[in-house]
C-alpha atoms as a PDB file:
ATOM      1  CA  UNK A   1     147.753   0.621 -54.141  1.00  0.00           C
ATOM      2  CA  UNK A   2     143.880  -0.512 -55.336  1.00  0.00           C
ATOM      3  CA  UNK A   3     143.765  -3.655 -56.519  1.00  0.00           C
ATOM      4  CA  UNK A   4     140.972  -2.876 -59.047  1.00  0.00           C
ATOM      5  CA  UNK A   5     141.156  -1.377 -62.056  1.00  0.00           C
ATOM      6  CA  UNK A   6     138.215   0.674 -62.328  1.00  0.00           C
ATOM      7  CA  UNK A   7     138.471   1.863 -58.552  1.00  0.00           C
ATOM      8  CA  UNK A   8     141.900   3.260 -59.308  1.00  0.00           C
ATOM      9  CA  UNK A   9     140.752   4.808 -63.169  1.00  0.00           C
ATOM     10  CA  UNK A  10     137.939   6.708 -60.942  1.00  0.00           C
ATOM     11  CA  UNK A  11     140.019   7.969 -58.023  1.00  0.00           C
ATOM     12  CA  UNK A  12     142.395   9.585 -60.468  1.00  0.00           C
ATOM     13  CA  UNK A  13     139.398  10.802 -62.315  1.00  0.00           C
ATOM     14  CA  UNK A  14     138.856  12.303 -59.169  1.00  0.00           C
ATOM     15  CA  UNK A  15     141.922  13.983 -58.929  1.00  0.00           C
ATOM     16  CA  UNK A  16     141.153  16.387 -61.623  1.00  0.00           C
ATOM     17  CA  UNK A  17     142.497  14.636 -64.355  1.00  0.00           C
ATOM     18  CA  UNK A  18     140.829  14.526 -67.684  1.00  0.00           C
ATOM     19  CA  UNK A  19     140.928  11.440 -70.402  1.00  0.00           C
ATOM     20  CA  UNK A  20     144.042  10.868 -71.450  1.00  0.00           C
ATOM     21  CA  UNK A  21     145.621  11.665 -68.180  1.00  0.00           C
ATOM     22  CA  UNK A  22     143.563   9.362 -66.215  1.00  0.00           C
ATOM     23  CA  UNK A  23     144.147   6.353 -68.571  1.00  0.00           C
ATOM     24  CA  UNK A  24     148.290   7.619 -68.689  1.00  0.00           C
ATOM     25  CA  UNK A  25     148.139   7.503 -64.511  1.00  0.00           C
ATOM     26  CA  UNK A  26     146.841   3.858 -64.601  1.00  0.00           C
ATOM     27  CA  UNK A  27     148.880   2.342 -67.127  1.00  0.00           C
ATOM     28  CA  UNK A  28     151.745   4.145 -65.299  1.00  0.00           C
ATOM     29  CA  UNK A  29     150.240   2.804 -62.085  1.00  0.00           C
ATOM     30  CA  UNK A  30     150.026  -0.905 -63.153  1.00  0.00           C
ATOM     31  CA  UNK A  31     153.771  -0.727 -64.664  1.00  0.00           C
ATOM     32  CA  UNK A  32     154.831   0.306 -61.365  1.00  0.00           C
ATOM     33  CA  UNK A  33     153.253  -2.533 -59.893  1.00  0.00           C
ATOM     34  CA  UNK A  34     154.507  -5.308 -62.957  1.00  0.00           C
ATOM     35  CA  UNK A  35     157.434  -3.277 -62.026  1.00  0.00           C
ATOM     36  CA  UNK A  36     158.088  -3.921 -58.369  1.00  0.00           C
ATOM     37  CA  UNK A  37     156.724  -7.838 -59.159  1.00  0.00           C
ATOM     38  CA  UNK A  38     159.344  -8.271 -61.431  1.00  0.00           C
ATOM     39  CA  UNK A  39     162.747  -7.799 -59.091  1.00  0.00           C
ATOM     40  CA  UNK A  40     160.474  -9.858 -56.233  1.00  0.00           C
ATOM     41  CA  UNK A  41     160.404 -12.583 -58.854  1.00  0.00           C
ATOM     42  CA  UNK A  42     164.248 -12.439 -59.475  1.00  0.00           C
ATOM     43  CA  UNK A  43     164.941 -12.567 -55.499  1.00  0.00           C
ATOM     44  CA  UNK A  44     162.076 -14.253 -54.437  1.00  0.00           C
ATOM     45  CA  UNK A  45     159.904 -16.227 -57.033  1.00  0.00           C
ATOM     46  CA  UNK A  46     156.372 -15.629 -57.543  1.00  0.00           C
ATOM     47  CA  UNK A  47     154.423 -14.840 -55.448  1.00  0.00           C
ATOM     48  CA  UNK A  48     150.271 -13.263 -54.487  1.00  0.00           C
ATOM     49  CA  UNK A  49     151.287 -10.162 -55.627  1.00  0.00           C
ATOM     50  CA  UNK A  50     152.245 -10.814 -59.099  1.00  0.00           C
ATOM     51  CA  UNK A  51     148.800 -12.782 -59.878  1.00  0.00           C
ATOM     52  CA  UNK A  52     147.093  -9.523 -58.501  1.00  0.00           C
ATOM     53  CA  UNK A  53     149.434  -6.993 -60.536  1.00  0.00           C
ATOM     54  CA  UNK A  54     148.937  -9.229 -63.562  1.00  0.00           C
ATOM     55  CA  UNK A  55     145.011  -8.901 -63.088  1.00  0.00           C
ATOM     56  CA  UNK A  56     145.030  -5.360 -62.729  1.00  0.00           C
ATOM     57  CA  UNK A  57     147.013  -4.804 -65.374  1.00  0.00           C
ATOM     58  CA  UNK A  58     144.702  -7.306 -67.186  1.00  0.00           C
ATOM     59  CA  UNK A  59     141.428  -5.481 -65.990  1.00  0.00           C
ATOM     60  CA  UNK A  60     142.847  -2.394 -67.510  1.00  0.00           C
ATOM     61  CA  UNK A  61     143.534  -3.373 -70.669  1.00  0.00           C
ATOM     62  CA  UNK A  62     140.051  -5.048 -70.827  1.00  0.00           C
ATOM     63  CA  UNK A  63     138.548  -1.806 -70.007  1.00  0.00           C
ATOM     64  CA  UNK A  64     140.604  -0.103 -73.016  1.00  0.00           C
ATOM     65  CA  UNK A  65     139.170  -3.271 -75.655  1.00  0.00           C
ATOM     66  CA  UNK A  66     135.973  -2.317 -74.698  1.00  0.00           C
ATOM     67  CA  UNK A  67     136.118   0.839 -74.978  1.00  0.00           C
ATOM     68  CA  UNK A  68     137.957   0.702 -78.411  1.00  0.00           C
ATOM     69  CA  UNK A  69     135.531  -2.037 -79.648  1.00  0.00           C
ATOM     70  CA  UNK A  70     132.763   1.025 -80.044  1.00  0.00           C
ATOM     71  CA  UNK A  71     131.843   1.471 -83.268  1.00  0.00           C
ATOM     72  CA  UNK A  72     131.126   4.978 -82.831  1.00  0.00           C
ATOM     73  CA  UNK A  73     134.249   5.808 -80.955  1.00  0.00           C
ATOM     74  CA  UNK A  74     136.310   8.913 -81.897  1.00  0.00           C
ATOM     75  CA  UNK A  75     139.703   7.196 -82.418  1.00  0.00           C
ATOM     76  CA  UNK A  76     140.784   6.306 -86.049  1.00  0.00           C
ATOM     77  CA  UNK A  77     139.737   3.081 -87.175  1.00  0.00           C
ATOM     78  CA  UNK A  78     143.339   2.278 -87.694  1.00  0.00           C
ATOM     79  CA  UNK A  79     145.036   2.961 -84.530  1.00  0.00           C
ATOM     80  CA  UNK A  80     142.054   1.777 -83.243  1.00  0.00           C
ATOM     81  CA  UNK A  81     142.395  -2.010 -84.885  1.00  0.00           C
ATOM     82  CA  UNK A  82     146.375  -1.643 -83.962  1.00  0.00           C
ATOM     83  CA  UNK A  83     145.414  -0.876 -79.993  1.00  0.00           C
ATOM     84  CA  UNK A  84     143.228  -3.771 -80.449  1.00  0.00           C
ATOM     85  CA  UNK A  85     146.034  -6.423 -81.448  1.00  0.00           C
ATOM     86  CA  UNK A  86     148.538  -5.077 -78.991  1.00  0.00           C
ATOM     87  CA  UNK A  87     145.731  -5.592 -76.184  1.00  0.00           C
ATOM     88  CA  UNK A  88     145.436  -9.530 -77.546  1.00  0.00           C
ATOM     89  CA  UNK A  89     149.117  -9.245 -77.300  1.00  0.00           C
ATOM     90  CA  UNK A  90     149.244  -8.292 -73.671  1.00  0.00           C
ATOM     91  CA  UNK A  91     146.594 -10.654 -72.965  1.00  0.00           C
ATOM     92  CA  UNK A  92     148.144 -13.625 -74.244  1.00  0.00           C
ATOM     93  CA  UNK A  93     152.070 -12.801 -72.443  1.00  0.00           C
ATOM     94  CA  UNK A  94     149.415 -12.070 -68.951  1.00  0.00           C
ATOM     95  CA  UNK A  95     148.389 -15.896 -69.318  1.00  0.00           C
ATOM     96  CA  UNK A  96     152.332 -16.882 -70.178  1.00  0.00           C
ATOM     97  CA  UNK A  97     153.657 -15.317 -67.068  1.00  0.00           C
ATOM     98  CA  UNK A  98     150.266 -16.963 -65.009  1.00  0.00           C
ATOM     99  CA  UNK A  99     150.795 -20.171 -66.712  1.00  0.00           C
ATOM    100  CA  UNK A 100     154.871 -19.968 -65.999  1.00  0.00           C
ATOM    101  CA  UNK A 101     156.420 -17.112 -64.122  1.00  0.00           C
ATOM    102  CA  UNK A 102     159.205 -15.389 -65.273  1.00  0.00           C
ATOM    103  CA  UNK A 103     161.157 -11.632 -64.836  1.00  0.00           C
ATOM    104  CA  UNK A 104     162.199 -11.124 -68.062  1.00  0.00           C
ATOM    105  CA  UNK A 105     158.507 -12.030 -69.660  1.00  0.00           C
ATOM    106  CA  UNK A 106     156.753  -8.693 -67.210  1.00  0.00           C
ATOM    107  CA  UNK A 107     159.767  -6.379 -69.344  1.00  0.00           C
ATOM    108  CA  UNK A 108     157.386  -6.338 -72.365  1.00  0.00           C
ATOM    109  CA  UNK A 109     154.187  -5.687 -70.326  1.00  0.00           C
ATOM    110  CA  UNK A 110     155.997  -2.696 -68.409  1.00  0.00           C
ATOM    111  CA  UNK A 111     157.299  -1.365 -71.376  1.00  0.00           C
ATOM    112  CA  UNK A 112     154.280  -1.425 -73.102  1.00  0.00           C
ATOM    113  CA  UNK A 113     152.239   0.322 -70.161  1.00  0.00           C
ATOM    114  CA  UNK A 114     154.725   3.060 -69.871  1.00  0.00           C
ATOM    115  CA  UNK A 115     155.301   3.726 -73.574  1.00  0.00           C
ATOM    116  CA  UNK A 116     151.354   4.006 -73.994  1.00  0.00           C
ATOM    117  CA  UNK A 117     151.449   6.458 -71.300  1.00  0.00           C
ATOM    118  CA  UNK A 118     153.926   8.745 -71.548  1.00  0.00           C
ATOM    119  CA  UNK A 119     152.079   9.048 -75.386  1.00  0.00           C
ATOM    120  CA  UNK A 120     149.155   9.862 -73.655  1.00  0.00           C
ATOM    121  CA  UNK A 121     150.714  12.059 -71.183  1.00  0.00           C
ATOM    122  CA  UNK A 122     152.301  13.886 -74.578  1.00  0.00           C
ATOM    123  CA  UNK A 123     149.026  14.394 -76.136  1.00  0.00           C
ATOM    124  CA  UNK A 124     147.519  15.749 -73.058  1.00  0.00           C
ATOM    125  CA  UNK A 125     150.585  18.568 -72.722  1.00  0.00           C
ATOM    126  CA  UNK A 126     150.231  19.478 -76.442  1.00  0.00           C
ATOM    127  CA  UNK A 127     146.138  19.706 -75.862  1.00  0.00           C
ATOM    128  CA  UNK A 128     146.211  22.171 -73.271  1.00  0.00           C
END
């Protein structure tokens, strides 16, 4: 798997994939990863691998508040101000699970990630 962000929003870009498809694949992507962390920690601890899934999935979501922070961007102010919050949200549980490792703390972070994308993925089927 990349271990950046942008590398991995681009190669699926790549891979014919248009907006909301490409940002569905990498929150997918960096669930997987929190994913696969999470039952190391419960067998094994922490460990490199979770500080590098945590900053992906980090990187990501710091790609999204910029993107969202646009004043002229298409999405409804609303939604928009709500996507903001939850992305303070996941930022502030990354820094818990830095600042003191735990399973059951990634659940949130995965669920989040997937629930975002399989919207996104629903929008994208209903578009075409």
């Amino acid at each position: 798997m990349r271990s950046n962000p942008k590398d991995a929003y681009q190669t699926a870009s790549k891979q014919c994939m248009q907006g909301r498809e490409v940002e569905a694949s990498v929150l997918s992507q960096a669930a997987q990863r929190l994913k696969e962390c999470q039952k190391q920690l419960e067998k094994q601890g922490a460990s490199d691998a979770l500080i590098q899934a945590l900053k992906f999935n980090q990187h990501l979501w710091t790609i999204f508040q910029v993107e969202l922070a646009e004043n002229d961007h298409p999405m409804p102010k609303d939604l928009r101000m709500s996507l903001l919050r939850l992305s303070q949200f996941v930022d502030r549980r990354t820094f818990d699970v830095m600042a003191d490792p735990a399973a059951e703390k990634l659940s949130i972070l995965i669920d989040i990630n997937r629930n975002i994308a399989s919207g996104l993925m629903q929008q994208s089927e209903a578009a075409a």
